[in-house]
PDB file of N, CA and C in Angstrom:
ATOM      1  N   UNK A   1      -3.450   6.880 -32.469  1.00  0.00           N
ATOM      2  CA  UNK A   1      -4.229   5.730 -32.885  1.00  0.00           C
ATOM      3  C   UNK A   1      -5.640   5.870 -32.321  1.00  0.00           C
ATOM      4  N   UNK A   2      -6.398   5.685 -32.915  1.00  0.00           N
ATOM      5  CA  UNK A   2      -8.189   5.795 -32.564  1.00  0.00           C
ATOM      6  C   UNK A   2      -8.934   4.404 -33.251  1.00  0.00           C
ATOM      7  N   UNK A   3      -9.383   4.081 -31.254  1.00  0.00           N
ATOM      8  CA  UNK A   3      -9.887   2.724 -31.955  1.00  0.00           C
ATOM      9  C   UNK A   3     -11.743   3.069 -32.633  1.00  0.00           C
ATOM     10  N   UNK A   4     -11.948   2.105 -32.704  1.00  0.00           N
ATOM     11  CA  UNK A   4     -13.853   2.394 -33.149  1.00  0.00           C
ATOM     12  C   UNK A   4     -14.423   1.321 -33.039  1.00  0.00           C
ATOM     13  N   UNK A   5     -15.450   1.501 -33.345  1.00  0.00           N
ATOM     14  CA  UNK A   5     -16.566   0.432 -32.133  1.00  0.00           C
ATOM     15  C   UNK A   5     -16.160  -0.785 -33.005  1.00  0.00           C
ATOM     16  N   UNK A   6     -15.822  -1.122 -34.081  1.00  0.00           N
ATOM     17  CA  UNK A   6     -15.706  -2.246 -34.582  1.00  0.00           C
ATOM     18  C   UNK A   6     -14.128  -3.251 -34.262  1.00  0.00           C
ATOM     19  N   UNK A   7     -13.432  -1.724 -33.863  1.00  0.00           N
ATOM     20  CA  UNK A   7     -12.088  -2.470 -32.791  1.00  0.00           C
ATOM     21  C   UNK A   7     -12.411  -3.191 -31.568  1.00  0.00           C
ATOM     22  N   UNK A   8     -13.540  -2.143 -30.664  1.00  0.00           N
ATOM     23  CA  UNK A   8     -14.106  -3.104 -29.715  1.00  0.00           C
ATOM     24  C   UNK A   8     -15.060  -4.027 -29.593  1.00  0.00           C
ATOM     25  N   UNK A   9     -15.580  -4.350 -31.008  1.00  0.00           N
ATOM     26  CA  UNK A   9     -16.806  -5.514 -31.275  1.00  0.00           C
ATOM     27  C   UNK A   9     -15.755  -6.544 -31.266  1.00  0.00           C
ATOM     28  N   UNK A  10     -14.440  -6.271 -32.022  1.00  0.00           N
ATOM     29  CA  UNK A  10     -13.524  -7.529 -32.251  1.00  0.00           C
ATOM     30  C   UNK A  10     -13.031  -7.878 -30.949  1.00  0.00           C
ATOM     31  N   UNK A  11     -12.217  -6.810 -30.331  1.00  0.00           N
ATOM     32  CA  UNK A  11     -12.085  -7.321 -29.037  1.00  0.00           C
ATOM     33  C   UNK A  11     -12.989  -8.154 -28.074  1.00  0.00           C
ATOM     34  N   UNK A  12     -14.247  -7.490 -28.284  1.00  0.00           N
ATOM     35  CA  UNK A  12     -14.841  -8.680 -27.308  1.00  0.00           C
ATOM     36  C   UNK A  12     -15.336  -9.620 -27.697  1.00  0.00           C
ATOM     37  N   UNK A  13     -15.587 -10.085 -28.935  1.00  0.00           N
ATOM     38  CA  UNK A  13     -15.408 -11.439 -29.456  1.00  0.00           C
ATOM     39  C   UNK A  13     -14.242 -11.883 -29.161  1.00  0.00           C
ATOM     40  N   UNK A  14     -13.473 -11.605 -28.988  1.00  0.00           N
ATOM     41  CA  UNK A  14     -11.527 -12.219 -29.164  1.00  0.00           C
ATOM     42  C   UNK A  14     -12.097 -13.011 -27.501  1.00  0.00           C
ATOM     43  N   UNK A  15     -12.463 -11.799 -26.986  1.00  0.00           N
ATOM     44  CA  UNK A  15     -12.402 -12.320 -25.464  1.00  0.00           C
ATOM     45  C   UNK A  15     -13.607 -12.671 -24.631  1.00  0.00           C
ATOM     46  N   UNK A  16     -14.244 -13.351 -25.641  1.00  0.00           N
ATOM     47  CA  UNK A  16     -15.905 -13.875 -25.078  1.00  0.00           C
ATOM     48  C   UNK A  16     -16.284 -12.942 -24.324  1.00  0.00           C
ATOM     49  N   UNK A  17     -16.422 -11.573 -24.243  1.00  0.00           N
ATOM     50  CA  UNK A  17     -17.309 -10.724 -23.375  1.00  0.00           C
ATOM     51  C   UNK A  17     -19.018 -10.570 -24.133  1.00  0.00           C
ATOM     52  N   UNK A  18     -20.111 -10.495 -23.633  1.00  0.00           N
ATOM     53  CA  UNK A  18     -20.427 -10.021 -24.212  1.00  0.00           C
ATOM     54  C   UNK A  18     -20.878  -8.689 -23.972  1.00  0.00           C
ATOM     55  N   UNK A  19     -20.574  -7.562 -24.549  1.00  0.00           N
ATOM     56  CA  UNK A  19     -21.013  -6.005 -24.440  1.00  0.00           C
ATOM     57  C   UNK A  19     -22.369  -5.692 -24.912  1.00  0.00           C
ATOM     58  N   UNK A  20     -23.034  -5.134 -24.087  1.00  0.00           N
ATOM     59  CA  UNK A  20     -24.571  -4.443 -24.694  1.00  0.00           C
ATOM     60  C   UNK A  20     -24.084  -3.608 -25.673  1.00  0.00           C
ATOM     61  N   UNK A  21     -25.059  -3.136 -26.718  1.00  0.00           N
ATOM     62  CA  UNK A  21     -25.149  -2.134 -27.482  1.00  0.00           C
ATOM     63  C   UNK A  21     -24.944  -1.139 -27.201  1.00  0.00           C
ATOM     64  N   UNK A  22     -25.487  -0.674 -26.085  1.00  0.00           N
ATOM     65  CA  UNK A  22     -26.063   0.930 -25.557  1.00  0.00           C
ATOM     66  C   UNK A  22     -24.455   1.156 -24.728  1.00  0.00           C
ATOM     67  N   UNK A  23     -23.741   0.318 -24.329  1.00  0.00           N
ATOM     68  CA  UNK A  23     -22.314   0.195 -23.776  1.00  0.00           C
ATOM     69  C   UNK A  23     -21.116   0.344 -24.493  1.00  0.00           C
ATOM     70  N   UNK A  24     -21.223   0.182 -25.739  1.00  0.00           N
ATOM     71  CA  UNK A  24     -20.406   0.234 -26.585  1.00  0.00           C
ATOM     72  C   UNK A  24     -19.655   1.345 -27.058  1.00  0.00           C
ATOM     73  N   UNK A  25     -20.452   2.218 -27.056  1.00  0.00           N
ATOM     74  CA  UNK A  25     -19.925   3.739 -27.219  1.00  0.00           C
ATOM     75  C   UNK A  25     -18.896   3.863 -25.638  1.00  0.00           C
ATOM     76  N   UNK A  26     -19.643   3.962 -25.092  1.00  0.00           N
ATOM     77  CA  UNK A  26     -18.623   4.204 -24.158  1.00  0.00           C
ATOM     78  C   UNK A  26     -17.240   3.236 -23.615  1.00  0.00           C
ATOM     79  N   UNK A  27     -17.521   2.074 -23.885  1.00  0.00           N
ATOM     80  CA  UNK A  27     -16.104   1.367 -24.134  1.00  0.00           C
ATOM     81  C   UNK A  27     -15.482   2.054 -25.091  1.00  0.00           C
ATOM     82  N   UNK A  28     -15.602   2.239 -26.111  1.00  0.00           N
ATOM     83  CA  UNK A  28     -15.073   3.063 -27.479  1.00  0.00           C
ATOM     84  C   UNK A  28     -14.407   3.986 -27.184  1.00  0.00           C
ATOM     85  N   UNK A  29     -14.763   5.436 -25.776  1.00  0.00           N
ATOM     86  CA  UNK A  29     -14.514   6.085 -25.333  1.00  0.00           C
ATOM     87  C   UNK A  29     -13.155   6.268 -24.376  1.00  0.00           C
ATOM     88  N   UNK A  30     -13.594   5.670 -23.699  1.00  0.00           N
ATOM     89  CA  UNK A  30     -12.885   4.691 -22.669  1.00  0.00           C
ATOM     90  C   UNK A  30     -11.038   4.348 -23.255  1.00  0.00           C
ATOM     91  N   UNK A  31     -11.423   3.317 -24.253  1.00  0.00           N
ATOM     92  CA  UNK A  31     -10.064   2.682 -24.842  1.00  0.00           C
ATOM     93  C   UNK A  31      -9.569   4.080 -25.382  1.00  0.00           C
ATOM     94  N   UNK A  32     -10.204   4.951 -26.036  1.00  0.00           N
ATOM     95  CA  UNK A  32      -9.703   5.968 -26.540  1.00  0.00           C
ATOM     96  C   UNK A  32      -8.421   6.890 -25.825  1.00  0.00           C
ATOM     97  N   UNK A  33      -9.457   7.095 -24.785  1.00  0.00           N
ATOM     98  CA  UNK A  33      -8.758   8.067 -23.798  1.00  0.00           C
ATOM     99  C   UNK A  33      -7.359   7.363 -22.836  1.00  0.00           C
ATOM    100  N   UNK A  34      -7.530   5.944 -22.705  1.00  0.00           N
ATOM    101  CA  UNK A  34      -6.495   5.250 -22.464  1.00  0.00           C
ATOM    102  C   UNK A  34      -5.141   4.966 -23.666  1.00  0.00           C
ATOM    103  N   UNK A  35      -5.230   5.268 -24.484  1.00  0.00           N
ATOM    104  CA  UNK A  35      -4.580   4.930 -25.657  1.00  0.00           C
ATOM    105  C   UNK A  35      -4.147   6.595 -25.700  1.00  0.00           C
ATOM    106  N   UNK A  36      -4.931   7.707 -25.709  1.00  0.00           N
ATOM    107  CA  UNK A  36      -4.333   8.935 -25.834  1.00  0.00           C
ATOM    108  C   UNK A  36      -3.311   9.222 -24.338  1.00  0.00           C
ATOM    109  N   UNK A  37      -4.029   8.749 -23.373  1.00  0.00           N
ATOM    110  CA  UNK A  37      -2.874   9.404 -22.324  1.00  0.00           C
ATOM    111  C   UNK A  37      -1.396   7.807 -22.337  1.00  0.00           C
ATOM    112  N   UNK A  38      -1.380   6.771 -22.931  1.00  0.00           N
ATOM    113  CA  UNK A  38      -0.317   6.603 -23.412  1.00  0.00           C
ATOM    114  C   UNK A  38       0.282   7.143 -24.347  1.00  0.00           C
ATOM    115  N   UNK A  39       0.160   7.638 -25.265  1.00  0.00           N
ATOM    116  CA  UNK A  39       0.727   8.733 -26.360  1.00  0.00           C
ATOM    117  C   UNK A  39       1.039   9.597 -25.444  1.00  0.00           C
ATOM    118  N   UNK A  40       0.433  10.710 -24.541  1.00  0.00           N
ATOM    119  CA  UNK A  40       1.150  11.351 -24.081  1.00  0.00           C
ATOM    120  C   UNK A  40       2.604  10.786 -23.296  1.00  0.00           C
ATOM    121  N   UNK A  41       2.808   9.641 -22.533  1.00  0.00           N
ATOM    122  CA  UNK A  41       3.766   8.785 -22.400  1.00  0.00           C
ATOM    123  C   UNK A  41       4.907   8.967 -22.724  1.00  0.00           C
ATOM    124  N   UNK A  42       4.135   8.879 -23.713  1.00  0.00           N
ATOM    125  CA  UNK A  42       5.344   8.038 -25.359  1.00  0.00           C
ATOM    126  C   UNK A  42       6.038   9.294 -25.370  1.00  0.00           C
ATOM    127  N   UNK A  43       5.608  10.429 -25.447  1.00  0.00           N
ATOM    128  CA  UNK A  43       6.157  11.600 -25.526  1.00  0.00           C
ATOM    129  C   UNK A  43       7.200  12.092 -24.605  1.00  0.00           C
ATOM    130  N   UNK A  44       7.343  11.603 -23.127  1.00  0.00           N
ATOM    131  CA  UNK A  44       8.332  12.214 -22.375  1.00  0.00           C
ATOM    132  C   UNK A  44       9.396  11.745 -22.851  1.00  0.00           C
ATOM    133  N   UNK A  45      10.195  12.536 -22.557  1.00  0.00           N
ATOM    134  CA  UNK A  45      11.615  12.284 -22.458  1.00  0.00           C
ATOM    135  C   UNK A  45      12.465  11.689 -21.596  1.00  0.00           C
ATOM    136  N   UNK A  46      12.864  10.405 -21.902  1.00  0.00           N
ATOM    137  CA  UNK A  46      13.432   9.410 -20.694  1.00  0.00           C
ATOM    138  C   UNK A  46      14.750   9.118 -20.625  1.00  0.00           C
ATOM    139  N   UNK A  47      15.360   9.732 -21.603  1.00  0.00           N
ATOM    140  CA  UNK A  47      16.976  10.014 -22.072  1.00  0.00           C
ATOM    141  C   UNK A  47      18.001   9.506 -20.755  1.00  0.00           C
ATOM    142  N   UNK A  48      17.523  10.599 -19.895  1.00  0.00           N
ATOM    143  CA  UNK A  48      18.429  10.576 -18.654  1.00  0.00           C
ATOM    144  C   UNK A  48      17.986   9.741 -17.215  1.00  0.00           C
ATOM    145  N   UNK A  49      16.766   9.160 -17.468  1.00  0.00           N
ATOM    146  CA  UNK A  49      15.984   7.840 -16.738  1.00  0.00           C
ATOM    147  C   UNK A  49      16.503   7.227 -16.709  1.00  0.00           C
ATOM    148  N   UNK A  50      16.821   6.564 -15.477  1.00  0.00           N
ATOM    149  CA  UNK A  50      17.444   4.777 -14.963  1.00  0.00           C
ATOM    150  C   UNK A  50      16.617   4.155 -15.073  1.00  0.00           C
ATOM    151  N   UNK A  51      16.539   2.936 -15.560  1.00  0.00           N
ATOM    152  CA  UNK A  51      15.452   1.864 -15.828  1.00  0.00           C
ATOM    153  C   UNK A  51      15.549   1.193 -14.111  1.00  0.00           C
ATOM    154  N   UNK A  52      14.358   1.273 -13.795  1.00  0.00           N
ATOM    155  CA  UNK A  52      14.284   0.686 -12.736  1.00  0.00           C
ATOM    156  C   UNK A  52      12.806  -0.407 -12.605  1.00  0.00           C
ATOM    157  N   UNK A  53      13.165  -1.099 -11.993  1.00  0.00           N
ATOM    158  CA  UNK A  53      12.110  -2.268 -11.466  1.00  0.00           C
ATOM    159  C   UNK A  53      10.877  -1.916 -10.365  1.00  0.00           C
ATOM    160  N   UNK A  54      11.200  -1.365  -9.564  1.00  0.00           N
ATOM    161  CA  UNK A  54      10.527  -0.865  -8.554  1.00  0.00           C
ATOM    162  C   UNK A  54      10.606   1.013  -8.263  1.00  0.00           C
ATOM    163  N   UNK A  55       9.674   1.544  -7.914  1.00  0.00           N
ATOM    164  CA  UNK A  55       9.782   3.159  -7.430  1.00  0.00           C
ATOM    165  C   UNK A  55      10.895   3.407  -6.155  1.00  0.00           C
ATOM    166  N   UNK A  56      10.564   2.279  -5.384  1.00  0.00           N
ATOM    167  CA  UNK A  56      11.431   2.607  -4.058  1.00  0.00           C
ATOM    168  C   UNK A  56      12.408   1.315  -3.659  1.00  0.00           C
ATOM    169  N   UNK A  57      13.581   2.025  -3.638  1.00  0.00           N
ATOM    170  CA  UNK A  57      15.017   0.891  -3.175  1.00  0.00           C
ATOM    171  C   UNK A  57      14.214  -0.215  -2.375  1.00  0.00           C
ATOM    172  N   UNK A  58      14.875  -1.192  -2.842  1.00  0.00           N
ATOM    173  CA  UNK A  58      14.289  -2.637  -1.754  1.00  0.00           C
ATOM    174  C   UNK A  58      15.090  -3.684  -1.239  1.00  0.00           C
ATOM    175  N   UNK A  59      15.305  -3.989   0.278  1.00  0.00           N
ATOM    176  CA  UNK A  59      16.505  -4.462   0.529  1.00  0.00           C
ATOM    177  C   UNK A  59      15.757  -5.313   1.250  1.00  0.00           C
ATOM    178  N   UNK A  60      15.957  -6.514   0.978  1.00  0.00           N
ATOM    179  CA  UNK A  60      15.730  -7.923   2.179  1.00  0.00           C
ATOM    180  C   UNK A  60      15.995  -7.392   3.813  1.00  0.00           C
ATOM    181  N   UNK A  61      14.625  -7.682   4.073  1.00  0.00           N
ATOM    182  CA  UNK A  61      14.377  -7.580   5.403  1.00  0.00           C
ATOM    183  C   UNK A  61      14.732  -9.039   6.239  1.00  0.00           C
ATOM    184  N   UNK A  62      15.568  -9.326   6.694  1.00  0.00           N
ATOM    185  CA  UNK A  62      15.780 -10.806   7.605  1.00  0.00           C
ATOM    186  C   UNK A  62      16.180 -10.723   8.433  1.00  0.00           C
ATOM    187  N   UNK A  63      15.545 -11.197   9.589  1.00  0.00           N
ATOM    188  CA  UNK A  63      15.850 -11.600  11.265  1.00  0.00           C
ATOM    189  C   UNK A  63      16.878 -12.554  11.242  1.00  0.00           C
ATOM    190  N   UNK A  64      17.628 -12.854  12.552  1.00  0.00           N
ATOM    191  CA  UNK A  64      18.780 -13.866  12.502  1.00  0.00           C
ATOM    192  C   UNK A  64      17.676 -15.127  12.833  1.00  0.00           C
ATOM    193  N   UNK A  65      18.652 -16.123  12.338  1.00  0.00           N
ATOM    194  CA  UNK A  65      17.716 -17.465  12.424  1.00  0.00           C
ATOM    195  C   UNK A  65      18.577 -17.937  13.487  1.00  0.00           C
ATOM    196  N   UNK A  66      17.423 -17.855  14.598  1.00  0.00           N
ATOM    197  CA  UNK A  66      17.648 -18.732  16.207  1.00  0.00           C
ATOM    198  C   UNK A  66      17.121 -19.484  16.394  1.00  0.00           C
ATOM    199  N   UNK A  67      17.655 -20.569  17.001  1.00  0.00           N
ATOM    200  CA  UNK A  67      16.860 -21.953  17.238  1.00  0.00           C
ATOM    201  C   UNK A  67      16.054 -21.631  18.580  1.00  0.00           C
ATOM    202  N   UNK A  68      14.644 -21.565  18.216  1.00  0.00           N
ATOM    203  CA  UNK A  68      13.771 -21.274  19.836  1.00  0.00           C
ATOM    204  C   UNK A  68      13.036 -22.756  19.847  1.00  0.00           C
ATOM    205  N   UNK A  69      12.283 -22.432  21.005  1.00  0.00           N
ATOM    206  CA  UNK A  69      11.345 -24.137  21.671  1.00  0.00           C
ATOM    207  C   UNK A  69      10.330 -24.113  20.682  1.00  0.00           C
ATOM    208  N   UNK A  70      10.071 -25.086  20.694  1.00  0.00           N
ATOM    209  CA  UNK A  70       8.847 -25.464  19.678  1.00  0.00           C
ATOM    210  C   UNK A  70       8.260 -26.854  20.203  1.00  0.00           C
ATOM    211  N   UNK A  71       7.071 -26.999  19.432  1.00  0.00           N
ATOM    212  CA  UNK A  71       6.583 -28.300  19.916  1.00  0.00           C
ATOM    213  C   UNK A  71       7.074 -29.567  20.013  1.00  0.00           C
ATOM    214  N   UNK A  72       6.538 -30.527  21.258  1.00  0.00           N
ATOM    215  CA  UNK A  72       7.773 -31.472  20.767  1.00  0.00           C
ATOM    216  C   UNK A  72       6.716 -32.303  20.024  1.00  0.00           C
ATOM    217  N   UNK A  73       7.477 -33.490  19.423  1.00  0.00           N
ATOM    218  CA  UNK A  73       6.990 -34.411  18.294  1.00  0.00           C
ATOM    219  C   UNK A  73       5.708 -34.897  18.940  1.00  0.00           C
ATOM    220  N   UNK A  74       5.332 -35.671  20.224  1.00  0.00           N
ATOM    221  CA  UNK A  74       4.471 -35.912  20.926  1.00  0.00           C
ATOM    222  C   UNK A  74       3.163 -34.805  20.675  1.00  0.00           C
ATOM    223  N   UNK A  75       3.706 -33.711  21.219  1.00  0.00           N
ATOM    224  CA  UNK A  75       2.277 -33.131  21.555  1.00  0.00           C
ATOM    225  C   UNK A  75       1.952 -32.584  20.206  1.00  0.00           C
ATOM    226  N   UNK A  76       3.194 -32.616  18.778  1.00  0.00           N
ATOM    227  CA  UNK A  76       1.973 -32.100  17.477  1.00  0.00           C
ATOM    228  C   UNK A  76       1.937 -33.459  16.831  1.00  0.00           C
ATOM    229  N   UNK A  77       2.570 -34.494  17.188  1.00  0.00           N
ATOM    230  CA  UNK A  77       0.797 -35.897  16.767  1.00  0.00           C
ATOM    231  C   UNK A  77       0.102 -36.013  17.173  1.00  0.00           C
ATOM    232  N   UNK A  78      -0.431 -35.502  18.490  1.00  0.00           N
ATOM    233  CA  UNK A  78      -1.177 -36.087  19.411  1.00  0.00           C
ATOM    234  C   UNK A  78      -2.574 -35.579  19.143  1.00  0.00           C
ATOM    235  N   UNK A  79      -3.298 -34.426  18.021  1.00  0.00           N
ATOM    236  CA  UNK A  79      -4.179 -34.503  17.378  1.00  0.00           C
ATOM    237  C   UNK A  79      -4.050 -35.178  15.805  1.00  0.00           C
ATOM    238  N   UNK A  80      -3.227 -35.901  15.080  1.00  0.00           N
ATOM    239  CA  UNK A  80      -3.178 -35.897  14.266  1.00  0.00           C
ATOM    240  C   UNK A  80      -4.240 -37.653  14.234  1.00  0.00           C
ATOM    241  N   UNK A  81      -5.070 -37.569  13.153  1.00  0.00           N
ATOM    242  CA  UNK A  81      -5.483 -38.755  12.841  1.00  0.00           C
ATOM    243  C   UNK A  81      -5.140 -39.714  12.442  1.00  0.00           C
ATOM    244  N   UNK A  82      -4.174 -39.997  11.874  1.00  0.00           N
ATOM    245  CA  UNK A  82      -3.033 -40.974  12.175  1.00  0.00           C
ATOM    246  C   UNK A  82      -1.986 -40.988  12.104  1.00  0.00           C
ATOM    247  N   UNK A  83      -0.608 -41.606  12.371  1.00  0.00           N
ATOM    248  CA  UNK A  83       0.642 -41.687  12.668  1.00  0.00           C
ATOM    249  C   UNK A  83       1.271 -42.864  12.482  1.00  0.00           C
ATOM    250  N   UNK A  84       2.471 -42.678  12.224  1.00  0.00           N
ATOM    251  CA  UNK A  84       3.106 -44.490  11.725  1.00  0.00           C
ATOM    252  C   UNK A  84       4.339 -44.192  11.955  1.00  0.00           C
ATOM    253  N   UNK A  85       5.311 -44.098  13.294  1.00  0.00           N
ATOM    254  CA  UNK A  85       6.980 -44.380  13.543  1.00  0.00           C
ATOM    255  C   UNK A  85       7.104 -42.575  13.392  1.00  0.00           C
ATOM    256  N   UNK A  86       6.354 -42.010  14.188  1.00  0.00           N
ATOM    257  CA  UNK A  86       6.523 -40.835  14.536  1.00  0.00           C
ATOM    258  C   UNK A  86       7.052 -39.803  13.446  1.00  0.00           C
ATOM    259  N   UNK A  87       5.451 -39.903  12.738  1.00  0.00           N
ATOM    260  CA  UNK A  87       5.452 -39.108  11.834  1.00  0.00           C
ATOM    261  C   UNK A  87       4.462 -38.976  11.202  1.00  0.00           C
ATOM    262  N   UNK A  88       3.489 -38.046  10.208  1.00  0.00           N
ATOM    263  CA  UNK A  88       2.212 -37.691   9.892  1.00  0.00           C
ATOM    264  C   UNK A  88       2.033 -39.158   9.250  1.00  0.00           C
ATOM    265  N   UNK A  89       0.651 -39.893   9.201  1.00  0.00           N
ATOM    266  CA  UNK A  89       0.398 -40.843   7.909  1.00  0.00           C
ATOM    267  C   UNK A  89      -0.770 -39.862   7.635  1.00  0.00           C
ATOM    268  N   UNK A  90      -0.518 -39.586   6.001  1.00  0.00           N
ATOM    269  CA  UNK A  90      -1.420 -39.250   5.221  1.00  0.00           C
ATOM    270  C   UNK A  90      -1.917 -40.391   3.847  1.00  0.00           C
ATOM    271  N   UNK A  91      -2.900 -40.308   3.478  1.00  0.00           N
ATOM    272  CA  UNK A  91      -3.151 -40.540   2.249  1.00  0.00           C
ATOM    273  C   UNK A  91      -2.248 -40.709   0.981  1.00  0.00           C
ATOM    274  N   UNK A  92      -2.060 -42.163   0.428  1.00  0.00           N
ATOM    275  CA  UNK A  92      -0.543 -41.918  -0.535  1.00  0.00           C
ATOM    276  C   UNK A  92      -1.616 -41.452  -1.912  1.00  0.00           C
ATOM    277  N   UNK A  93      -0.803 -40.316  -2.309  1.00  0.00           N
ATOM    278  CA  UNK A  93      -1.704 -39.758  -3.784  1.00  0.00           C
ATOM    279  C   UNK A  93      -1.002 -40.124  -4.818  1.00  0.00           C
ATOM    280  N   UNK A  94       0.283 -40.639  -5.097  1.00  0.00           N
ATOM    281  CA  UNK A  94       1.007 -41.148  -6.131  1.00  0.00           C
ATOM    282  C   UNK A  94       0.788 -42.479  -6.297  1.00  0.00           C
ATOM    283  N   UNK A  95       0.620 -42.889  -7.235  1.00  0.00           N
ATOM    284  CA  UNK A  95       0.226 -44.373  -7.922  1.00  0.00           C
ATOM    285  C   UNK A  95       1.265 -44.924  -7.929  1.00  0.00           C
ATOM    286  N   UNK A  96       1.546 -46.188  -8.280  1.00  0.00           N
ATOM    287  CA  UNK A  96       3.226 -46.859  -8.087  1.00  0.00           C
ATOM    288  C   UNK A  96       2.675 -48.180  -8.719  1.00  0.00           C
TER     289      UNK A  96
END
C-alpha cells in the first residue's frame, strides 16, 4: 500500500494538524516507510507463535501485609484545618 501526499493532506485535516508545504513530502515518506516495514511484518511466519501479552513472564510481586505503628489519630489531625468527631472536615462537593 503507498500512501501520497493527498492521503496525508486528508489525514491532517481529519486531525486538525496543520502541515507546512515544504513538510509534506517528507511526512509522505515517513508513512511510507512505516507502512512498508509493516508489510514486512505481515510476512513472518507466526504459525508456531504463542500469543502473548507481554515479552517477559509477570508474576505479582507482594510483601506480607503486617500491621506496623503508624500515626495516631491525634497527631495526623493535628495539622489538619479542620476536624469534626475525629475525623477530616472537608468541603461537602455533592449537592443534596
Amino acid at each position: 500500500m503507498k500512501i501520497s501526499r493527498k492521503d496525508v493532506e486528508n489525514v491532517a485535516l481529519l486531525s486538525r494538524l496543520e502541515i507546512p508545504a515544504d513538510e509534506m513530502e517528507t511526512f509522505t515518506g515517513q508513512l511510507n516507510a512505516i507502512l512498508e516495514y509493516v508489510d514486512r511484518l505481515d510476512q513472518l511466519d507466526t504459525t508456531d507463535i504463542q500469543p502473548t501479552a507481554h515479552v517477559l513472564p509477570l508474576q505479582n510481586v507482594m510483601r506480607p501485609d503486617e500491621v506496623k505503628p503508624s500515626l495516631s489519630r491525634e497527631l495526623a489531625l493535628s495539622n489538619a484545618p479542620e476536624q469534626e468527631d475525629g475525623y477530616f472536615k472537608v468541603p461537602r462537593i455533592i449537592e443534596g
